[in-house]
C-alpha atoms as a PDB file:
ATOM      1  CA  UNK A   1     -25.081 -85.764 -47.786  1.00  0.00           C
ATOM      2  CA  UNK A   2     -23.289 -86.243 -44.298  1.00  0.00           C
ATOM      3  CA  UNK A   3     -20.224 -83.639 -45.987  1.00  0.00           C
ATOM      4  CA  UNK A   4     -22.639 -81.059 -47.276  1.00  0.00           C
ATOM      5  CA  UNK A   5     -24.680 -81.146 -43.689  1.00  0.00           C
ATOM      6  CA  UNK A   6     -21.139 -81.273 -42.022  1.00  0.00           C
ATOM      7  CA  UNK A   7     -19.828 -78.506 -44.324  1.00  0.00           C
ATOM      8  CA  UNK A   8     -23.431 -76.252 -44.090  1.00  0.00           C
ATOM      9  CA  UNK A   9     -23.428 -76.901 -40.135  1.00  0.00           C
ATOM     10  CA  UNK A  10     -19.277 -75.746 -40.396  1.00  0.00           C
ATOM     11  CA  UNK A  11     -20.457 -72.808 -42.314  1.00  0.00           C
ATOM     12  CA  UNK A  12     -23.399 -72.184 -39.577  1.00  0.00           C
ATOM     13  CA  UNK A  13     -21.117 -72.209 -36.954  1.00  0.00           C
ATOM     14  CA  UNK A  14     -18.131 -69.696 -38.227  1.00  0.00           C
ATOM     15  CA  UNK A  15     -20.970 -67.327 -39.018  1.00  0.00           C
ATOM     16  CA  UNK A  16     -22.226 -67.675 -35.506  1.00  0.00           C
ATOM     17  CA  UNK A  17     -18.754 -67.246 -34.401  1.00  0.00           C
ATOM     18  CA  UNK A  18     -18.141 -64.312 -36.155  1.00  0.00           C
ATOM     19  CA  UNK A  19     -21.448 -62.804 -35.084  1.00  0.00           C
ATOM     20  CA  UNK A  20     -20.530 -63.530 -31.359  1.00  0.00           C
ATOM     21  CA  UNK A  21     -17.131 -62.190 -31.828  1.00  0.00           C
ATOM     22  CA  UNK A  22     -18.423 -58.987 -33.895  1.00  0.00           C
ATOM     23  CA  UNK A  23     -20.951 -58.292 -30.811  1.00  0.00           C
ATOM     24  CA  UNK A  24     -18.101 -58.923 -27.944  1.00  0.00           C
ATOM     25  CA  UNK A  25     -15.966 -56.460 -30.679  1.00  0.00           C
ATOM     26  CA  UNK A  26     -18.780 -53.557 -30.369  1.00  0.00           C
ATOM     27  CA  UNK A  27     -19.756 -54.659 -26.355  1.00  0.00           C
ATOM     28  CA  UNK A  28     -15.785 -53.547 -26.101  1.00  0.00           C
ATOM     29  CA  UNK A  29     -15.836 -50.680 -27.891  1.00  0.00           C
ATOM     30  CA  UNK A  30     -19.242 -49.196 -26.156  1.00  0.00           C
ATOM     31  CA  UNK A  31     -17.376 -50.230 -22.445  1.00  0.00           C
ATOM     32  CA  UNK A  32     -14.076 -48.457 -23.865  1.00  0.00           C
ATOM     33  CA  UNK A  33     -16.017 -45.319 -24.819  1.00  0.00           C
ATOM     34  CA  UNK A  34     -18.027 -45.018 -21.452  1.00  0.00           C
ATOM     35  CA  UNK A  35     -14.747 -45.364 -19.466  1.00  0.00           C
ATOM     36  CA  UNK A  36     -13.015 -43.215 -20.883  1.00  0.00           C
ATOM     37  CA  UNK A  37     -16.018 -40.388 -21.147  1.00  0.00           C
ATOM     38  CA  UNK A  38     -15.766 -41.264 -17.396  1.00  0.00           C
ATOM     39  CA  UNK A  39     -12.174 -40.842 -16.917  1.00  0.00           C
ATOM     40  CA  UNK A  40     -12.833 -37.405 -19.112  1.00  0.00           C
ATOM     41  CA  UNK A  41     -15.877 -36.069 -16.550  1.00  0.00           C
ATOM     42  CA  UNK A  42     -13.575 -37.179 -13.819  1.00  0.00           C
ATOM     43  CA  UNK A  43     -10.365 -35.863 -14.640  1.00  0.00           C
ATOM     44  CA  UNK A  44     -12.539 -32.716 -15.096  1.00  0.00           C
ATOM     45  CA  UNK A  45     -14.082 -32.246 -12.164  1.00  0.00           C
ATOM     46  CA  UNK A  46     -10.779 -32.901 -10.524  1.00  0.00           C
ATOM     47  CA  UNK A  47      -8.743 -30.124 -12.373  1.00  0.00           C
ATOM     48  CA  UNK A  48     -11.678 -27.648 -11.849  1.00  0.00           C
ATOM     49  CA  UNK A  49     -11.644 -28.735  -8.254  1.00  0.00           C
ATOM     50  CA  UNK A  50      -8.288 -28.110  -7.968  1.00  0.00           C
ATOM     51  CA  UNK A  51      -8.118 -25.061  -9.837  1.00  0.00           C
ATOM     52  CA  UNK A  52     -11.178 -23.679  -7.420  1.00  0.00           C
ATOM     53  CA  UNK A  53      -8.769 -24.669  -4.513  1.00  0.00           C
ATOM     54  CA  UNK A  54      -6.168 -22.745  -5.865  1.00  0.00           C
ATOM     55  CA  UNK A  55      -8.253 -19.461  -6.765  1.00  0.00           C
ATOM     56  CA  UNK A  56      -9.147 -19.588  -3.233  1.00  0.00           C
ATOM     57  CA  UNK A  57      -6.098 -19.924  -1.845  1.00  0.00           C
ATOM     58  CA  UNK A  58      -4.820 -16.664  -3.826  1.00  0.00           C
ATOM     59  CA  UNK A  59      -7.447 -14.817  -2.444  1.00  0.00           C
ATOM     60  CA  UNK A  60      -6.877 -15.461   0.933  1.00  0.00           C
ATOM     61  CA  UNK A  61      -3.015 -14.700   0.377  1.00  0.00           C
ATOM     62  CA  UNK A  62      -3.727 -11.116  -1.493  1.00  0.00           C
ATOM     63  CA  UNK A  63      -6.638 -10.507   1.056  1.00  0.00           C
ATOM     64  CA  UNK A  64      -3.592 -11.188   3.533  1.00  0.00           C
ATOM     65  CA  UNK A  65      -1.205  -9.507   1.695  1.00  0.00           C
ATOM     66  CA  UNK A  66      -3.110  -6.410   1.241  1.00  0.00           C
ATOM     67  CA  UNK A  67      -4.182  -6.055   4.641  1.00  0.00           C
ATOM     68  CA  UNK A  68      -0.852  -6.151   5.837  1.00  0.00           C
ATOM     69  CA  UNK A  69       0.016  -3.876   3.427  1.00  0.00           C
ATOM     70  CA  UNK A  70      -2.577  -1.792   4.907  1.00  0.00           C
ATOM     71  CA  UNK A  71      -1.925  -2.230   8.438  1.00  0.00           C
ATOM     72  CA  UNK A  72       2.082  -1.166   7.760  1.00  0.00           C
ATOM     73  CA  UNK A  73       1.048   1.778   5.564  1.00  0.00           C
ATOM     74  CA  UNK A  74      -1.394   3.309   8.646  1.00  0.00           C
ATOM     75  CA  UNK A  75       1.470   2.352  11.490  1.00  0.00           C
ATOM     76  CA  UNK A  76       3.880   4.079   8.963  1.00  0.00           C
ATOM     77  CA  UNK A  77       1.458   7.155   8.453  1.00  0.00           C
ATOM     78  CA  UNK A  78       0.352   7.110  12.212  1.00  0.00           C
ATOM     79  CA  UNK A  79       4.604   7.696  13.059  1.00  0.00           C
ATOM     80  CA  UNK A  80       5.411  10.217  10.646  1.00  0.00           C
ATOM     81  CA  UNK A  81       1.800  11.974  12.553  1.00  0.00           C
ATOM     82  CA  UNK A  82       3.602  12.033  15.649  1.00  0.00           C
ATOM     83  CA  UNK A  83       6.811  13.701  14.475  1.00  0.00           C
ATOM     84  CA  UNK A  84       4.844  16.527  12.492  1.00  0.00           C
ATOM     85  CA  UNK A  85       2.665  17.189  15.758  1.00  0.00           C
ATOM     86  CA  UNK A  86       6.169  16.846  18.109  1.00  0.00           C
ATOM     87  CA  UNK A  87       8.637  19.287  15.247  1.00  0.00           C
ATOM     88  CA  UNK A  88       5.838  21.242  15.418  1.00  0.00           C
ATOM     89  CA  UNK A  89       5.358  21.733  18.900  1.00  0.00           C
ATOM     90  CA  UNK A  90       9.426  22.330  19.052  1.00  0.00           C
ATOM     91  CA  UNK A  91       9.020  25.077  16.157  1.00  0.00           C
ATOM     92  CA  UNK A  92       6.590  26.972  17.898  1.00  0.00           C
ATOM     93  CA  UNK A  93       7.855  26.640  21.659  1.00  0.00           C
ATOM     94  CA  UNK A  94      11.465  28.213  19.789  1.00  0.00           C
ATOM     95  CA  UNK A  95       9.323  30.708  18.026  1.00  0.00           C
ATOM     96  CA  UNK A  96       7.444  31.941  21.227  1.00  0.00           C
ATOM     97  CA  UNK A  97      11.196  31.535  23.155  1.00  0.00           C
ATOM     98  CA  UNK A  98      12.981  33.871  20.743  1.00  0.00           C
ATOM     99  CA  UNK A  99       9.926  36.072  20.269  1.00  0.00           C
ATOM    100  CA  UNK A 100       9.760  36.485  23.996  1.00  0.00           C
ATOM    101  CA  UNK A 101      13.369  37.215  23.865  1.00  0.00           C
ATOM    102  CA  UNK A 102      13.267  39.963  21.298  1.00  0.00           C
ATOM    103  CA  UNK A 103      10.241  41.604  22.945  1.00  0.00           C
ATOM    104  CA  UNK A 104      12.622  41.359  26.094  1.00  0.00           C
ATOM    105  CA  UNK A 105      15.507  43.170  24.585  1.00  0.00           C
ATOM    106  CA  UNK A 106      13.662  45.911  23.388  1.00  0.00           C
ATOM    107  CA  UNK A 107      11.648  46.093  26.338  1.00  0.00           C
ATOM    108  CA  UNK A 108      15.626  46.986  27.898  1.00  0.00           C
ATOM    109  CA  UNK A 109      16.866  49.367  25.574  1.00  0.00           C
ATOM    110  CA  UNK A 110      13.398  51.113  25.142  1.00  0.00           C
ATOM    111  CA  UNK A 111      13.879  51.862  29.580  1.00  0.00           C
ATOM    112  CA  UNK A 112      17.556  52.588  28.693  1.00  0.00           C
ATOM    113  CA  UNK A 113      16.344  55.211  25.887  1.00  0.00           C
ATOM    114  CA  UNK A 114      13.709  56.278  28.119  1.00  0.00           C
ATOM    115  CA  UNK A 115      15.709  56.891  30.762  1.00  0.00           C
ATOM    116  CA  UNK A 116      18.240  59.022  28.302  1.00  0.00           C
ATOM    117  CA  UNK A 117      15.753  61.301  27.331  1.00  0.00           C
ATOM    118  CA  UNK A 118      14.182  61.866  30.954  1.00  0.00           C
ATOM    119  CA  UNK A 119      17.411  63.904  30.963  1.00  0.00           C
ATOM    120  CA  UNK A 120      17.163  65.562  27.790  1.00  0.00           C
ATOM    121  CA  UNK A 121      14.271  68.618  27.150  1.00  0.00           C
ATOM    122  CA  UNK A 122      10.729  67.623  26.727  1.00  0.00           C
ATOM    123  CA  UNK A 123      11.265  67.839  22.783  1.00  0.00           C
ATOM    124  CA  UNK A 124      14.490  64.946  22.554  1.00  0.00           C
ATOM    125  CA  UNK A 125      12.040  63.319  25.546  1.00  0.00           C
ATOM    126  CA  UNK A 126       8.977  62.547  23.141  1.00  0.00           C
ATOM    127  CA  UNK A 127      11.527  62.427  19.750  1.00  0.00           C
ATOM    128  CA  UNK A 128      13.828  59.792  21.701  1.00  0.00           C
ATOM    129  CA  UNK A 129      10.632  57.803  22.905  1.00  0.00           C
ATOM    130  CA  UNK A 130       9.047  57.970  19.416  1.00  0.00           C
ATOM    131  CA  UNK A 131      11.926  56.379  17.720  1.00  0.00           C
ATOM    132  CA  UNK A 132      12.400  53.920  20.983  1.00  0.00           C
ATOM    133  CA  UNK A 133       8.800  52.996  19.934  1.00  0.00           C
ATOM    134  CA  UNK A 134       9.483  52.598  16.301  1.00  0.00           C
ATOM    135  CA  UNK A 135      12.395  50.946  16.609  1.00  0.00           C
ATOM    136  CA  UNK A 136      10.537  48.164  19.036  1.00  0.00           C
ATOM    137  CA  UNK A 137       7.484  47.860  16.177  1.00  0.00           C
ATOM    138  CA  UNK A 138      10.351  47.029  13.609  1.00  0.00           C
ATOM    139  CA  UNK A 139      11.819  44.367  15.965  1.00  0.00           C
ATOM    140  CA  UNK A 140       9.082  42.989  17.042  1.00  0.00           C
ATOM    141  CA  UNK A 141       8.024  42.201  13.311  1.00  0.00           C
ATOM    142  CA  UNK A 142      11.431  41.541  12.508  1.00  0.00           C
ATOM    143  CA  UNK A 143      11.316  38.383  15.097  1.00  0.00           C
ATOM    144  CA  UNK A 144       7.613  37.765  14.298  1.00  0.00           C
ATOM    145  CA  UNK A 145       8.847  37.144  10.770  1.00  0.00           C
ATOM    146  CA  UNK A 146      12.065  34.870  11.646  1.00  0.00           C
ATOM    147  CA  UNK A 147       9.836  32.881  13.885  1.00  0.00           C
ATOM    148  CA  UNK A 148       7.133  32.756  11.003  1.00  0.00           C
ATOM    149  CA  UNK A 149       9.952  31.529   8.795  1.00  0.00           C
ATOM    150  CA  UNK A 150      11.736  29.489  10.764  1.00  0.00           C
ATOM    151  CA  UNK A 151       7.980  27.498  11.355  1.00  0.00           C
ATOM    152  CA  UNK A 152       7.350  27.108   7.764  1.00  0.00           C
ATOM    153  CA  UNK A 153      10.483  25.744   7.098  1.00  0.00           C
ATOM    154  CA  UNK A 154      10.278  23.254   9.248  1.00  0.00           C
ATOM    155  CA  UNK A 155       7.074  22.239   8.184  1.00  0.00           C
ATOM    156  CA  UNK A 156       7.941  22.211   4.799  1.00  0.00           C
ATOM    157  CA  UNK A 157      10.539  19.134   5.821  1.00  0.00           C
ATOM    158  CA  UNK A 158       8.068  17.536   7.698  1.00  0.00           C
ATOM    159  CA  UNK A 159       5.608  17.771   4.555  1.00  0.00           C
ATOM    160  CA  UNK A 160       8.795  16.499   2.233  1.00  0.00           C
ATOM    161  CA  UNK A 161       9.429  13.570   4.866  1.00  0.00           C
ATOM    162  CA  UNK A 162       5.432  12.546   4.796  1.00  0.00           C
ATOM    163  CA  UNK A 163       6.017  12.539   0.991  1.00  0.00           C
ATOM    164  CA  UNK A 164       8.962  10.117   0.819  1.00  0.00           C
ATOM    165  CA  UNK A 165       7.119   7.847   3.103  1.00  0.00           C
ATOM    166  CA  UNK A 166       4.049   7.623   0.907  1.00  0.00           C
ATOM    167  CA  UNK A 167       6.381   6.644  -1.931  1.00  0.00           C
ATOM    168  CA  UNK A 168       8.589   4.311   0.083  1.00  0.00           C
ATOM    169  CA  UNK A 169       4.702   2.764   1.450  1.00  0.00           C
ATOM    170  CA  UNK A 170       3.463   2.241  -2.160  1.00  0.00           C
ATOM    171  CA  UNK A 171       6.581   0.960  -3.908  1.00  0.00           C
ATOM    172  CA  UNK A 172       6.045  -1.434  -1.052  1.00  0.00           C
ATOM    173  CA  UNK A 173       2.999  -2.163  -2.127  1.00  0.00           C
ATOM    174  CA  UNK A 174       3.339  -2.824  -5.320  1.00  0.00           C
ATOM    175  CA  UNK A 175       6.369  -5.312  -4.965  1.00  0.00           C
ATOM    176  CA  UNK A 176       4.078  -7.273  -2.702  1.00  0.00           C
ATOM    177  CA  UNK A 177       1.262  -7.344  -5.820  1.00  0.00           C
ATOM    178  CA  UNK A 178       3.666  -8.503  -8.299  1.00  0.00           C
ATOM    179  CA  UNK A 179       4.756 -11.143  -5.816  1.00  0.00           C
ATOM    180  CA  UNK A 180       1.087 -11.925  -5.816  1.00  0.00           C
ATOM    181  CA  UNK A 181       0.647 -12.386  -9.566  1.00  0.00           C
ATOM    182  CA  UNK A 182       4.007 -14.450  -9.373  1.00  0.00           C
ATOM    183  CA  UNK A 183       2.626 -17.050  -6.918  1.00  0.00           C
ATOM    184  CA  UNK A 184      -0.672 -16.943  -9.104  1.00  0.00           C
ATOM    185  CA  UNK A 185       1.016 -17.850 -12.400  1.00  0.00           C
ATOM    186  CA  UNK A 186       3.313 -20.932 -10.356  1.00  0.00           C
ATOM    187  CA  UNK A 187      -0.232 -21.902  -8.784  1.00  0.00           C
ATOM    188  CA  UNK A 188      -1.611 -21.740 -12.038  1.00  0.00           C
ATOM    189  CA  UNK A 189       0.476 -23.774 -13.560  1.00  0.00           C
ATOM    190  CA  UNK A 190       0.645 -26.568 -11.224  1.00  0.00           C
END
C-alpha cells in the first residue's frame, strides 16, 4: 500500500509538474508575442517617424531650391532688361544721329542747287528746285529706312540673346530638379 500511495502521489506530482511547466510554456509564449507586437508598433512608428522627417526635409530643400531657382532666373531676366532698354537707346540715338546727318546733307546741296538755279532762267529755277526737292524726299526715306533697319536688327539680337537666356535659365532648372529627386531616392533609402 505505502508503493502504490508512493507511486499514485509520484504520478500526482509529474502531472502537476507538467501542468506547471505547460502554463510557464504558454505564460512564455503570450510574453514573447506581446514583445515582439511591441517591438513591431515600435519599430513602426519609428520608421514612419523617420520617413515624415525626411519628407520634410525634401520639401524644405526643393522649396529652397526652387526659390533660388527663381530668384536667379528674375536677376538673370532683370539684366538681359537692362541691355535691351540700353542697345536700344544706342540704336535709336545712331538712328536720330545719322538721320540728322542725312537731312543735313541735303539741306547743303539743296542751297548749293538753289543757289545754281538763282542763276539760271525762271524755268531751270523751279525745274532745278523741283528735282532738289525730290531728290531730298528720296534721301530722307532712304536714311529713314537704314535707320529703321539698322533698329530692327538690333533688336532682333537682343530678342535672340533674351531667348538663349531663357534656355540657359531652365536647363538650369531642371538639373537642380533632378538633383532633387536624386537626394530624395538616397533619403529614401536610408
Amino acid at each position: 500500500e505505502l508503493i502504490k500511495e508512493k507511486e499514485v502521489a509520484l504520478e500526482e506530482a509529474n502531472k502537476e509538474k507538467e501542468a506547471a511547466i505547460e502554463q510557464a510554456r504558454q505564460d512564455l509564449v503570450k510574453e514573447k508575442e506581446i514583445a515582439l507586437e511591441e517591438a513591431k508598433q515600435e519599430f513602426i512608428k519609428e520608421k514612419e517617424t523617420a520617413l515624415e522627417e525626411t519628407r520634410q526635409e525634401l520639401v524644405k530643400e526643393k522649396e529652397t531650391a526652387l526659390e533660388e531657382a527663381k530668384k536667379e532666373k528674375e536677376t538673370a531676366l532683370e539684366e538681359i532688361r537692362q541691355e535691351l532698354v540700353k542697345e536700344k537707346e544706342t540704336a535709336l540715338e545712331e538712328a536720330k544721329k545719322e538721320k540728322e546727318t542725312a537731312l543735313e546733307e541735303s539741306r547743303q546741296e539743296l542751297i548749293k542747287e538753289k543757289e545754281v538755279a538763282l542763276e539760271e532762267s525762271n524755268k531751270e529755277k523751279e525745274a532745278a528746285i523741283e528735282q532738289a526737292r525730290q531728290e531730298l524726299v528720296k534721301e530722307k526715306e532712304t536714311a529713314l529706312e537704314e535707320a529703321k533697319k539698322e533698329k530692327e536688327t538690333a533688336l532682333e539680337e537682343v530678342r535672340q540673346e533674351l531667348i538663349k537666356e531663357k534656355e540657359v535659365a531652365s536647363k538650369r532648372r531642371r538639373l537642380l530638379l533632378k538633383k532633387l529627386t536624386k537626394r530624395k531616392k538616397l533619403l529614401l533609402r536610408r
